[in-house]
Every structure is written in structure tokens, then in C-alpha cells.
N, C-alpha and C. Protein backbone atom coordinates (compact mmCIF):
# COMPACT_ATOMS: atom_id res chain seq x y z
N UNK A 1 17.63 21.51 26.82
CA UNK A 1 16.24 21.71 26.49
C UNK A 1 16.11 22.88 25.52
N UNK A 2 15.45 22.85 24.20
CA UNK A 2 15.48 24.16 22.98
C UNK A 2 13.86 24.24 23.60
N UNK A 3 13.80 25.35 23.98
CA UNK A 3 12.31 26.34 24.36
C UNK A 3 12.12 27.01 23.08
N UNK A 4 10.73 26.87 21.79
CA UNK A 4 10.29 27.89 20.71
C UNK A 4 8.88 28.13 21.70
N UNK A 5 8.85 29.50 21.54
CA UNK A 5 7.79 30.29 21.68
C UNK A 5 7.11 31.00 20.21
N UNK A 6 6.36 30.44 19.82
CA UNK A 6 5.89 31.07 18.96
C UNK A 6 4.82 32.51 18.71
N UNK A 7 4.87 33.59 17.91
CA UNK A 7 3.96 34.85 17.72
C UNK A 7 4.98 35.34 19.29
N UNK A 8 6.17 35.77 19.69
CA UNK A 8 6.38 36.02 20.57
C UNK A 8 6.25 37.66 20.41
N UNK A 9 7.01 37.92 18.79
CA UNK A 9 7.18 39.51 18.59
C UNK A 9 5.95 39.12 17.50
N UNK A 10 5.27 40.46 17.25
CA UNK A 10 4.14 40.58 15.94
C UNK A 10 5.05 40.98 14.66
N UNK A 11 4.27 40.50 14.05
CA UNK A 11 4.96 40.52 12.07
C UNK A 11 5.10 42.21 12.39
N UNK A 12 4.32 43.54 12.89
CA UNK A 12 4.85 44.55 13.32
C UNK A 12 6.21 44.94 13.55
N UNK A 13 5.98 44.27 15.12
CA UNK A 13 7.17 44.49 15.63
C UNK A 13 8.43 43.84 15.08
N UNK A 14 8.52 42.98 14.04
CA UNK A 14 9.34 41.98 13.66
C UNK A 14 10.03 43.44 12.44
N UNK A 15 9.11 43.70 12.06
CA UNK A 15 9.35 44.64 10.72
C UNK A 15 10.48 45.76 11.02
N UNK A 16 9.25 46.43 12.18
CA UNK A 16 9.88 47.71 12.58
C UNK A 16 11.27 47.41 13.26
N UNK A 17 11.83 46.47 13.46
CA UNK A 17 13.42 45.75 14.16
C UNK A 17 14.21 46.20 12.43
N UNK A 18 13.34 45.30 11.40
CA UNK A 18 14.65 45.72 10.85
C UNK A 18 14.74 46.54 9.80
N UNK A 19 13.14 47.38 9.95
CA UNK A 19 13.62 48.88 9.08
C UNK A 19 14.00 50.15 10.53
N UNK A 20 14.46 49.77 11.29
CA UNK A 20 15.26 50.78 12.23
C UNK A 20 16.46 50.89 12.23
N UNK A 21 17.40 49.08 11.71
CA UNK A 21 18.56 48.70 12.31
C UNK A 21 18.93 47.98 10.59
N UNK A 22 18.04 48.27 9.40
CA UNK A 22 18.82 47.91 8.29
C UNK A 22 19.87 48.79 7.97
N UNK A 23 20.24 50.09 7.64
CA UNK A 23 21.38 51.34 6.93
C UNK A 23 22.51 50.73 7.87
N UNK A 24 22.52 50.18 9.42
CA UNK A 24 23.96 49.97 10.13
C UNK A 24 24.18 48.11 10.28
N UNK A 25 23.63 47.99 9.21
CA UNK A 25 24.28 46.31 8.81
C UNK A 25 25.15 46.25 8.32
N UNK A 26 26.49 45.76 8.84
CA UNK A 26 27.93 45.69 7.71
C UNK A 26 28.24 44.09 7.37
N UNK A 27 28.63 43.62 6.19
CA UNK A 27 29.28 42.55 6.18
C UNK A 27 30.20 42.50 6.76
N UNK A 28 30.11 40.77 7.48
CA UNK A 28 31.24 40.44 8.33
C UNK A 28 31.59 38.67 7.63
N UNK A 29 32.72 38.34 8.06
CA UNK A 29 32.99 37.44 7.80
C UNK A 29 33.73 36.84 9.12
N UNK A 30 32.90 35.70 9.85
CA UNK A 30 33.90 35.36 11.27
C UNK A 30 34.24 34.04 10.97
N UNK A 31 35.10 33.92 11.97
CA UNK A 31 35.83 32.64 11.90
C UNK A 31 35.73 32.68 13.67
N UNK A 32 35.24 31.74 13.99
CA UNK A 32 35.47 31.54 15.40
C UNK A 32 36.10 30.28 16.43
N UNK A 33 36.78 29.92 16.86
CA UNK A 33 37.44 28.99 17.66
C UNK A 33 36.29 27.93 18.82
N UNK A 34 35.92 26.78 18.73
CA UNK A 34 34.94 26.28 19.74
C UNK A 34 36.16 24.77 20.49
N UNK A 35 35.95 24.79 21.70
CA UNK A 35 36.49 23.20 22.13
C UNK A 35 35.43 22.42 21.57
N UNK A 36 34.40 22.52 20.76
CA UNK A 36 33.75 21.40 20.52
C UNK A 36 34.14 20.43 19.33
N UNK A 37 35.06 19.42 19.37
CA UNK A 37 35.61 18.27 18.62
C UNK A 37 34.48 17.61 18.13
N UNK A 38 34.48 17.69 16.49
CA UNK A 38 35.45 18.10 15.36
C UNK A 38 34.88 19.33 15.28
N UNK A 39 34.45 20.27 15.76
CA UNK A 39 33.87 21.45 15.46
C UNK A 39 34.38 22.52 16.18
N UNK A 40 35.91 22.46 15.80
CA UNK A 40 36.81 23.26 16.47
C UNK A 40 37.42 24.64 15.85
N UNK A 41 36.78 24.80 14.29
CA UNK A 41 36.31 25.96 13.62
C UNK A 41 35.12 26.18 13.24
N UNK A 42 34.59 27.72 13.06
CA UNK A 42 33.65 27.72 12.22
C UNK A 42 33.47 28.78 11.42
N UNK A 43 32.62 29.03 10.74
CA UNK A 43 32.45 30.46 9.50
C UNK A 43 31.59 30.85 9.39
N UNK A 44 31.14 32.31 9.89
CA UNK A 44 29.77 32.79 9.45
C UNK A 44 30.03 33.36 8.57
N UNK A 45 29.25 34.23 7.49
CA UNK A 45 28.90 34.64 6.68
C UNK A 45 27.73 35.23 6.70
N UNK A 46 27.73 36.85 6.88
CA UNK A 46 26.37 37.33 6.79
C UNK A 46 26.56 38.94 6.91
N UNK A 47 25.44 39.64 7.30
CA UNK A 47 25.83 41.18 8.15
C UNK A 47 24.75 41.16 9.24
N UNK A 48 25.86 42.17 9.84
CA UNK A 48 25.34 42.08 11.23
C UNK A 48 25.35 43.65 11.86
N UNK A 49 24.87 44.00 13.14
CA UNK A 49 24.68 45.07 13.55
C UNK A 49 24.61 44.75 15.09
N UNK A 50 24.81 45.82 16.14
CA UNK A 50 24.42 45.60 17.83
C UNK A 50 23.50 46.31 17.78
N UNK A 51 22.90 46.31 18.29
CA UNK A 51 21.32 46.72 18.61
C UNK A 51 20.70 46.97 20.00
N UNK A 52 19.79 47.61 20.13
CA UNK A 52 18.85 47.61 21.66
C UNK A 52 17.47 47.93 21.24
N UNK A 53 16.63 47.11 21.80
CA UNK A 53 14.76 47.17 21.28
C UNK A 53 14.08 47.20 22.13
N UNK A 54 13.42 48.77 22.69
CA UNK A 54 12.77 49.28 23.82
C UNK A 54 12.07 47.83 24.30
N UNK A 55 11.82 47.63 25.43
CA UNK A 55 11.07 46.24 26.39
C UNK A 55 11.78 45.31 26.10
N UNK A 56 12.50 44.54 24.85
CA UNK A 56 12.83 43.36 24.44
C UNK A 56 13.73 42.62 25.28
N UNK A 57 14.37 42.93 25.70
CA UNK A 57 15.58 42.97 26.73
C UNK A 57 14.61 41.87 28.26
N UNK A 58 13.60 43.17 28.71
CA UNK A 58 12.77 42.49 29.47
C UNK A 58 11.76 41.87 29.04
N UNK A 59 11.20 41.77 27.97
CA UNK A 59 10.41 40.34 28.01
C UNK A 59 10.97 39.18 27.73
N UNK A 60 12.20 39.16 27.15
CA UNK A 60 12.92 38.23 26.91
C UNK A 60 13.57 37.18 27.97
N UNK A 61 13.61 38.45 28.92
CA UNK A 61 13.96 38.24 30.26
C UNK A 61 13.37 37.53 31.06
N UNK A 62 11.92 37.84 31.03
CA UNK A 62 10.76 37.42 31.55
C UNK A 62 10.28 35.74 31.11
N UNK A 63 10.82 35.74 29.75
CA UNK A 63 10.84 33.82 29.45
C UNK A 63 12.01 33.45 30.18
N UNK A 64 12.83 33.66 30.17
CA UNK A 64 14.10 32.83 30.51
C UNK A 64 14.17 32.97 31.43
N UNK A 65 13.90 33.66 32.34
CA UNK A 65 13.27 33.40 33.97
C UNK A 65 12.77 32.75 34.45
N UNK A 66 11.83 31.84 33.83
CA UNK A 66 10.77 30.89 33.97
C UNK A 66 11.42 29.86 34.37
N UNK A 67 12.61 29.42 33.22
CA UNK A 67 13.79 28.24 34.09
C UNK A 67 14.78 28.53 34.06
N UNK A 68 15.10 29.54 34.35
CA UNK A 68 16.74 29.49 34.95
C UNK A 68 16.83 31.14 35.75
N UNK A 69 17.54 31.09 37.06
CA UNK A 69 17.72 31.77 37.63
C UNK A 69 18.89 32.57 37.47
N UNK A 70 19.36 34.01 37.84
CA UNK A 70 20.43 34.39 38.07
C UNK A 70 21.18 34.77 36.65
N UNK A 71 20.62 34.94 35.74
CA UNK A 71 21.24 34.77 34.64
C UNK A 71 21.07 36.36 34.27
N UNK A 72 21.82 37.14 33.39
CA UNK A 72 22.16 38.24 33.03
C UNK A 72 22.40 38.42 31.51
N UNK A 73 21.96 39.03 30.79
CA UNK A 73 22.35 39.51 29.17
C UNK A 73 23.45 39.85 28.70
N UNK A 74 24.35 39.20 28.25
CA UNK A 74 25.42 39.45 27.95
C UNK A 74 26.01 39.56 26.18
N UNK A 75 26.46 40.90 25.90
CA UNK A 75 27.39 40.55 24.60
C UNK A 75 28.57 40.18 24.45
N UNK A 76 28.96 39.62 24.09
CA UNK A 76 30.62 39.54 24.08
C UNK A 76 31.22 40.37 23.54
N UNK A 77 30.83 40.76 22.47
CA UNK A 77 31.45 42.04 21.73
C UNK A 77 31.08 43.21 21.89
N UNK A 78 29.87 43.62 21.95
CA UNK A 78 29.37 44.51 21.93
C UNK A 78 28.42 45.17 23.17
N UNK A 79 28.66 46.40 23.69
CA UNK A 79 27.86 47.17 25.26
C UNK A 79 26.32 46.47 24.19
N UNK A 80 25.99 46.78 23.39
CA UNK A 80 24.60 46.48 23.32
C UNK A 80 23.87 45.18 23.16
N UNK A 81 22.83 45.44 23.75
CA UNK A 81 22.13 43.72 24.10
C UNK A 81 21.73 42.55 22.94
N UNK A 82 21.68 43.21 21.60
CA UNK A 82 21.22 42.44 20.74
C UNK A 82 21.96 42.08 19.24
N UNK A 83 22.11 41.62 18.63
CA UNK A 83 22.55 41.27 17.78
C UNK A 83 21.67 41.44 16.20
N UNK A 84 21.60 41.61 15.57
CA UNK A 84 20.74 41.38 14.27
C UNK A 84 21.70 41.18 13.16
N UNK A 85 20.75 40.07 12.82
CA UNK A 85 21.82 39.65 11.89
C UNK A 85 20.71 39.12 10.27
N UNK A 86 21.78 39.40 9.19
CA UNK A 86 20.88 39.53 8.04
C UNK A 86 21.72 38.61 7.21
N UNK A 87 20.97 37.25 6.83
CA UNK A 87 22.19 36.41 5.93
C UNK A 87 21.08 36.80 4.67
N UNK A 88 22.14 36.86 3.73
CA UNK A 88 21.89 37.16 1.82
C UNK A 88 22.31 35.78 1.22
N UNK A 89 21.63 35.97 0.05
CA UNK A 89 21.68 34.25 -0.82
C UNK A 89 23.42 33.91 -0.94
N UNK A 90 23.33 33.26 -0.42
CA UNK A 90 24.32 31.79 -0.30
C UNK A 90 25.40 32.06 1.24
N UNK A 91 25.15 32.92 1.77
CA UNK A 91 25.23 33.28 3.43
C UNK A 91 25.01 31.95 4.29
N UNK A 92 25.56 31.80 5.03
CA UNK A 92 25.41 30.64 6.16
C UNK A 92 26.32 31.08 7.17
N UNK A 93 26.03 29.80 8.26
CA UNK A 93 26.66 29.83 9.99
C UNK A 93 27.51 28.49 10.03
N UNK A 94 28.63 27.38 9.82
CA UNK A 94 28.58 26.62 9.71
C UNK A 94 28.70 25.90 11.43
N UNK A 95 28.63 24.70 11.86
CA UNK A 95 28.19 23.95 13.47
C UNK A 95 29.18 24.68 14.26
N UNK A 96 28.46 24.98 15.25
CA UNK A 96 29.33 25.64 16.18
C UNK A 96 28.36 25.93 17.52
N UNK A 97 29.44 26.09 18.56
CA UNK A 97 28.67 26.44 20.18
C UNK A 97 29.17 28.00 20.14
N UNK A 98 27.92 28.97 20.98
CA UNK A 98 27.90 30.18 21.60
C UNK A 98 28.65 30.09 22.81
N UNK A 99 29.03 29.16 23.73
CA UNK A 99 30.40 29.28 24.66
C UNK A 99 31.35 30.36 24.48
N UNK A 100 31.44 31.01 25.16
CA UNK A 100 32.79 31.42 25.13
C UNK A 100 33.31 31.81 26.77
N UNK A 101 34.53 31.30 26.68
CA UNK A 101 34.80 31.60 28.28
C UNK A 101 36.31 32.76 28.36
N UNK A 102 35.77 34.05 28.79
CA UNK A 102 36.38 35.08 28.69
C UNK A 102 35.60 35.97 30.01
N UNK A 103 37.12 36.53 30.73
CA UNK A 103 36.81 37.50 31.96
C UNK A 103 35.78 37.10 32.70
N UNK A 104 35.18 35.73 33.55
CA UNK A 104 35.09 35.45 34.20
C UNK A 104 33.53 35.18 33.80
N UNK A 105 32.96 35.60 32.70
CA UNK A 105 31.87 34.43 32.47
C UNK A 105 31.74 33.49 31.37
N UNK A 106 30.73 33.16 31.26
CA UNK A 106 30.10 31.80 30.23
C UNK A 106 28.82 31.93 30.15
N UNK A 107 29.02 32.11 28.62
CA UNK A 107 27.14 32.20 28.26
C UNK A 107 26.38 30.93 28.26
N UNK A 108 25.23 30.64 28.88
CA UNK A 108 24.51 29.37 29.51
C UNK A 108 23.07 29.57 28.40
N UNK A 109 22.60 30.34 28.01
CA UNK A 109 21.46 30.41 27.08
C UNK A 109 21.80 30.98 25.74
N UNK A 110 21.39 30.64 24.61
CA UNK A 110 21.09 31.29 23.42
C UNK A 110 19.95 31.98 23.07
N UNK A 111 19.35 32.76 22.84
CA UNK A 111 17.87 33.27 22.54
C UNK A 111 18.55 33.94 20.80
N UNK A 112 17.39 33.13 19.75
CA UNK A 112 16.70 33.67 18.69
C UNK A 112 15.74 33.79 18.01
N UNK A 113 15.32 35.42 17.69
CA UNK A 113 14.07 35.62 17.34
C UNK A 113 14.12 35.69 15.58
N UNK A 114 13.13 35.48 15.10
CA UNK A 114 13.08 35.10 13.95
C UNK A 114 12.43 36.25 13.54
N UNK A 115 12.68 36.97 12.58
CA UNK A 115 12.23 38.29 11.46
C UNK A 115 11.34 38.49 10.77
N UNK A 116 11.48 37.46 10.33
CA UNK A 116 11.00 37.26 8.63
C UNK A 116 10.77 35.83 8.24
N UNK A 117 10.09 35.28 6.96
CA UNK A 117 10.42 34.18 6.60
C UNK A 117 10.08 34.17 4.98
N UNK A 118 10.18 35.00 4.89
CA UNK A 118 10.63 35.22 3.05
C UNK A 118 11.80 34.79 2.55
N UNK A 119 12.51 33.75 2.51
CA UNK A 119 13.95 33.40 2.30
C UNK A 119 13.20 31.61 2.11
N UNK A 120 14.33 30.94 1.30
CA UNK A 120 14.33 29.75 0.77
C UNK A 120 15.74 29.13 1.80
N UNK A 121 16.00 27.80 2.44
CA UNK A 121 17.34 27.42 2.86
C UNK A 121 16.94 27.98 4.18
N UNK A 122 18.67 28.65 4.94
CA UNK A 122 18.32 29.25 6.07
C UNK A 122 18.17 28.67 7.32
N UNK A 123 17.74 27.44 7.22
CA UNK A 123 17.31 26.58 8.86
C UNK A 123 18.14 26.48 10.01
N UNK A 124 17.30 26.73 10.88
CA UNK A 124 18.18 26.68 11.94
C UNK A 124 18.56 25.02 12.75
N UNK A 125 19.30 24.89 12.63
CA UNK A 125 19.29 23.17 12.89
C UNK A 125 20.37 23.20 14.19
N UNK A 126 19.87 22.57 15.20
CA UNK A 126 20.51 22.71 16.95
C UNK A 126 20.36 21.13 17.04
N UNK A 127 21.59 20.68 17.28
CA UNK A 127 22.06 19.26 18.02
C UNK A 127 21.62 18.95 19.34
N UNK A 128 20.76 18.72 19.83
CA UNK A 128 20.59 18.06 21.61
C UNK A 128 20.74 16.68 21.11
N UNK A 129 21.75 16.39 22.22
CA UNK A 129 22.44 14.39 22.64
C UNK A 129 22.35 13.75 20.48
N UNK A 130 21.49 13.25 20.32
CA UNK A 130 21.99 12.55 19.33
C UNK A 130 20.91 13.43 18.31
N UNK A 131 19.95 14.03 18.14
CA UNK A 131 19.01 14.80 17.95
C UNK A 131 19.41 15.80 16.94
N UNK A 132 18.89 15.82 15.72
CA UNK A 132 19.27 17.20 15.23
C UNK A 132 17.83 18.08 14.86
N UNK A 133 17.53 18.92 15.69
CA UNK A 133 16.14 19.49 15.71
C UNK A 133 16.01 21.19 14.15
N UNK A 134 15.24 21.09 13.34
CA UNK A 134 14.91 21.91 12.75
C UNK A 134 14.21 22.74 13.58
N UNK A 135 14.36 24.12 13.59
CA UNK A 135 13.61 25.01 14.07
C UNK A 135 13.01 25.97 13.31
N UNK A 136 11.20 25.73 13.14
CA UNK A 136 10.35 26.84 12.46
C UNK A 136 10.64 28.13 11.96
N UNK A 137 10.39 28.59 10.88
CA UNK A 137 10.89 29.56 10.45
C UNK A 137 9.69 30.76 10.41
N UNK A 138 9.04 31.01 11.28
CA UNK A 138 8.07 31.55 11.97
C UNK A 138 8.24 33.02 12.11
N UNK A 139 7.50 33.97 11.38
CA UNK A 139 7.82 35.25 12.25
C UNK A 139 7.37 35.79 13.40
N UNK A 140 8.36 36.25 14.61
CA UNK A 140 8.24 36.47 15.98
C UNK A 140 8.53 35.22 16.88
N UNK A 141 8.73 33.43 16.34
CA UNK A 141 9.52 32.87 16.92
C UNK A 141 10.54 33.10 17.80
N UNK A 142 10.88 32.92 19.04
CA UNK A 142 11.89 33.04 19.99
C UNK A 142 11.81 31.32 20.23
N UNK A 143 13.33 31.54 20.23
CA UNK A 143 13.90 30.14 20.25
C UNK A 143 15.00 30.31 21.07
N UNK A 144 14.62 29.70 22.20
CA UNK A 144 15.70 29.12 23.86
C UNK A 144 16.43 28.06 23.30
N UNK A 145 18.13 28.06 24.08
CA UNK A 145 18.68 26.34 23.93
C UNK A 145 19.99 27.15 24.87
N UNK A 146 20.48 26.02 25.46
CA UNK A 146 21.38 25.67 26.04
C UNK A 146 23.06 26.50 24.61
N UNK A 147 23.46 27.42 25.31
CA UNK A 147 24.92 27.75 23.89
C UNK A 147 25.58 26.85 24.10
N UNK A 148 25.97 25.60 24.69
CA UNK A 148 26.66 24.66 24.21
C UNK A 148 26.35 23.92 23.29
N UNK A 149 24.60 23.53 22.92
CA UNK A 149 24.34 23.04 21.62
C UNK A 149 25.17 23.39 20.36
N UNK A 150 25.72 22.45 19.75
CA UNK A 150 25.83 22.61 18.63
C UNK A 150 25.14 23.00 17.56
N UNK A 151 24.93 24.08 16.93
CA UNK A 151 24.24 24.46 16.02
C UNK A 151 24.73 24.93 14.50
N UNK A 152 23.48 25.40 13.63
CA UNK A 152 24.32 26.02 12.35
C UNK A 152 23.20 26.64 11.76
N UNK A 153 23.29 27.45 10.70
CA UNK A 153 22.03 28.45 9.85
C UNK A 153 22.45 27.75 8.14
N UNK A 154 21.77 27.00 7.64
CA UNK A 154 22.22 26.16 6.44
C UNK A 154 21.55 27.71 5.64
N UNK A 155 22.30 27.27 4.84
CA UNK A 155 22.96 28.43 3.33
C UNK A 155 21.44 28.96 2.98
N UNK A 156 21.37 30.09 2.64
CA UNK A 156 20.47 31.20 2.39
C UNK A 156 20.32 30.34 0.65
N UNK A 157 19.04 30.21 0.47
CA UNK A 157 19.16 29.30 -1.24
C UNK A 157 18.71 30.73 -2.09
N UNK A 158 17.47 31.32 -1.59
CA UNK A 158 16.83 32.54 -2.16
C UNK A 158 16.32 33.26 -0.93
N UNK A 159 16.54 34.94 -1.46
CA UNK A 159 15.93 35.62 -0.58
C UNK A 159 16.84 36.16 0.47
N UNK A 160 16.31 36.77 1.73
CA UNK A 160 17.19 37.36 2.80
C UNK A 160 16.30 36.98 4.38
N UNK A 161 17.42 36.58 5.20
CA UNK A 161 16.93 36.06 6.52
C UNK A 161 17.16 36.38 7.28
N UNK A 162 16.66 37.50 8.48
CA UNK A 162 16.45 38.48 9.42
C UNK A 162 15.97 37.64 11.05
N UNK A 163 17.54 37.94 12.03
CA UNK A 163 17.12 37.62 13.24
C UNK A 163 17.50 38.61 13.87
N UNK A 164 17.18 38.26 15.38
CA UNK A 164 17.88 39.00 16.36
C UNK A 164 18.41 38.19 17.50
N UNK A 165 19.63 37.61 17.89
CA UNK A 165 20.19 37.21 19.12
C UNK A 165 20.68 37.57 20.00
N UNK A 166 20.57 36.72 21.26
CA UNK A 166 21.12 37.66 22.69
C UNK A 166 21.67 36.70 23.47
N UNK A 167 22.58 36.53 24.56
CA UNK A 167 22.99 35.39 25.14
C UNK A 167 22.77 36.19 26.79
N UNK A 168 23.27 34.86 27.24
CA UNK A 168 22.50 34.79 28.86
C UNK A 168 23.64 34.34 29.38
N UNK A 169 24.42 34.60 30.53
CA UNK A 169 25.13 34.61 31.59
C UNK A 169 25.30 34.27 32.39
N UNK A 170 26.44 33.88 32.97
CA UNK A 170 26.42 33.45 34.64
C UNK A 170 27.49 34.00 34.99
N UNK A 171 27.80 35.10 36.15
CA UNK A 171 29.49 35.23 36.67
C UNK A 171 30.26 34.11 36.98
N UNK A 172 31.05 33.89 37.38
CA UNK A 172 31.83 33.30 38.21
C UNK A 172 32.35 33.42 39.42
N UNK A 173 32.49 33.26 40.44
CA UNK A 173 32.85 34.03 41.26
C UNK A 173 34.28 32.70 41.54
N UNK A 174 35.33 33.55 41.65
CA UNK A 174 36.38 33.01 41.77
C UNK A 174 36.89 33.29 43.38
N UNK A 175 37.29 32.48 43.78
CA UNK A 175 37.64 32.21 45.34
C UNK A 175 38.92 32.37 45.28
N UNK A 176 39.78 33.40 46.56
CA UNK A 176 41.13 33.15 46.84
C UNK A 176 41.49 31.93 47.50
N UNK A 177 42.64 31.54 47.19
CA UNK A 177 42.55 30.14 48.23
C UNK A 177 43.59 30.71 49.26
N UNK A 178 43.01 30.34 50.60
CA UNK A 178 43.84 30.26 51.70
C UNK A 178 45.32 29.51 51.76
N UNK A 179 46.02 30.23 52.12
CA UNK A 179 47.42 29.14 52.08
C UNK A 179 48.37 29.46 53.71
């Protein structure tokens, strides 16, 4: 199920995210590993930064509560909760899942909030079952989905495109077995 909430953050608050957290944006270039066949590489292209945004954490919290229980904020890389990320003209994400299964969890939600929408290209396009859904390019959009969706950010044509992402959790709890 992809949950958009729209006007979630104000064109304000959207701003003040990324004149706080623009000077510690570095280019990155990833390559990441997915079991999802044929989409068993992929390539971002963009800059990025970790981040934390007084309340955001908990209101964010406060949607994804609504349907799903037990779930926790998790970075994979980084102690901090958020991600921001800034793709520049001809920048992209190519299809890929937020999965990753390392030290005993698995991220079960994706959350992204949308910045800006001064940029040409850019779309966020998420696979459910046979479905390939465009998602609004809205500022203060928050956009829920399942991180196993397959997704991608098609190529920056003009301009610059400002989010912020966070993923959602489940432990594991691993059992000794009796013998």
C-alpha cells in the first residue's frame, strides 16, 4: 500500500530543511546490491547528508502508526534519523528495494518527503504487483510504501530536487533452539 499525504511539511518548513542541511551535502555515488531479480544492481547518483529535524521524527511517527505497529526509525548507515538528499541535472536513482537485511533487522516502510518542486524529470515512480505509480511532486508531500517496492527517481532533466528519507523497522528476535 503507497500512503501520499499531502501539505504534510509547509513550503516553510520544507525550505528551512534545506537551507540548514545544504553546506554538509557531499556527492556520492552508490552502487547497491538488492535480491530483487533483474534488479540485482543499482546506481544512485546525487548528494546526500544525515540529518535530524526537531518533531519530524515524531510526526512522522505519528502517520505510520496509524497502520503499522511496533515499528522503529532506523538508518542503516547513519546514528541520524534522516537522510536528505539533493539530485542535480542529470542525477538519478536507478529500480531498486530499501531492504536490507543486516544485524538482525529489516526495514518494512519507506517514508519520503518532498522539498521542493522546481526541477524538470525527477519522478518518483514505485512498482506495487503490476502497477507503476507516479508520485506528485508536491512540496511537503510525505510518501509511505512498503521498502520492498521496487522503485527509482528518473534523471533530474533541469533544475535541483530536494528530499528527505527515513526507513522503519522491525527487530527480529531470534530464538535459541533447544537441543
Amino acid at each position: 500500500m503507497i500512503k501520499v499525504i499531502e501539505n504534510f511539511l509547509t513550503e516553510e518548513e520544507c525550505s528551512q530543511i534545506i537551507k540548514s542541511n545544504e553546506t554538509q551535502l557531499k556527492h556520492t555515488n552508490l552502487v547497491t546490491e538488492t535480491n530483487h531479480i533483474p534488479y540485482n544492481t543499482s546506481k544512485r547518483e546525487c548528494l546526500n547528508t544525515y540529518t535530524d529535524v526537531d518533531n519530524l521524527k515524531e510526526r512522522v511517527t505519528s502517520i505510520v502508526s496509524q497502520d503499522y505497529q511496533d515499528l522503529k526509525i532506523n538508518n542503516p548507515v547513519a546514528k541520524l534519523p534522516f537522510e536528505l538528499l539533493k539530485y542535480e541535472t542529470g542525477h538519478h536513482f536507478e529500480w531498486h528495494s530499501d531492504v536490507v537485511n543486516k544485524k538482525r533487522t529489516r526495514e518494512i516502510l519507506t517514508c519520503i518527503i518532498f522539498l521542493n518542486n522546481q526541477y524538470k524529470g525527477g519522478n518518483l515512480l514505485i512498482k506495487e504487483e503490476n502497477v507503476t505509480h507516479i508520485i506528485p511532486k508536491s512540496i511537503g508531500t510525505l510518501c509511505i510504501f512498503p521498502s520492498k517496492y521496487i522503485h527509482k527517481v528518473t534523471k533530474i532533466e533541469k533544475g535541483q530536487r530536494y528530499t528527505i528519507c527515513c526507513w522503519y523497522h522491525k527487530k527480529f528476535q531470534h530464538k535459541k533452539l533447544a537441543i
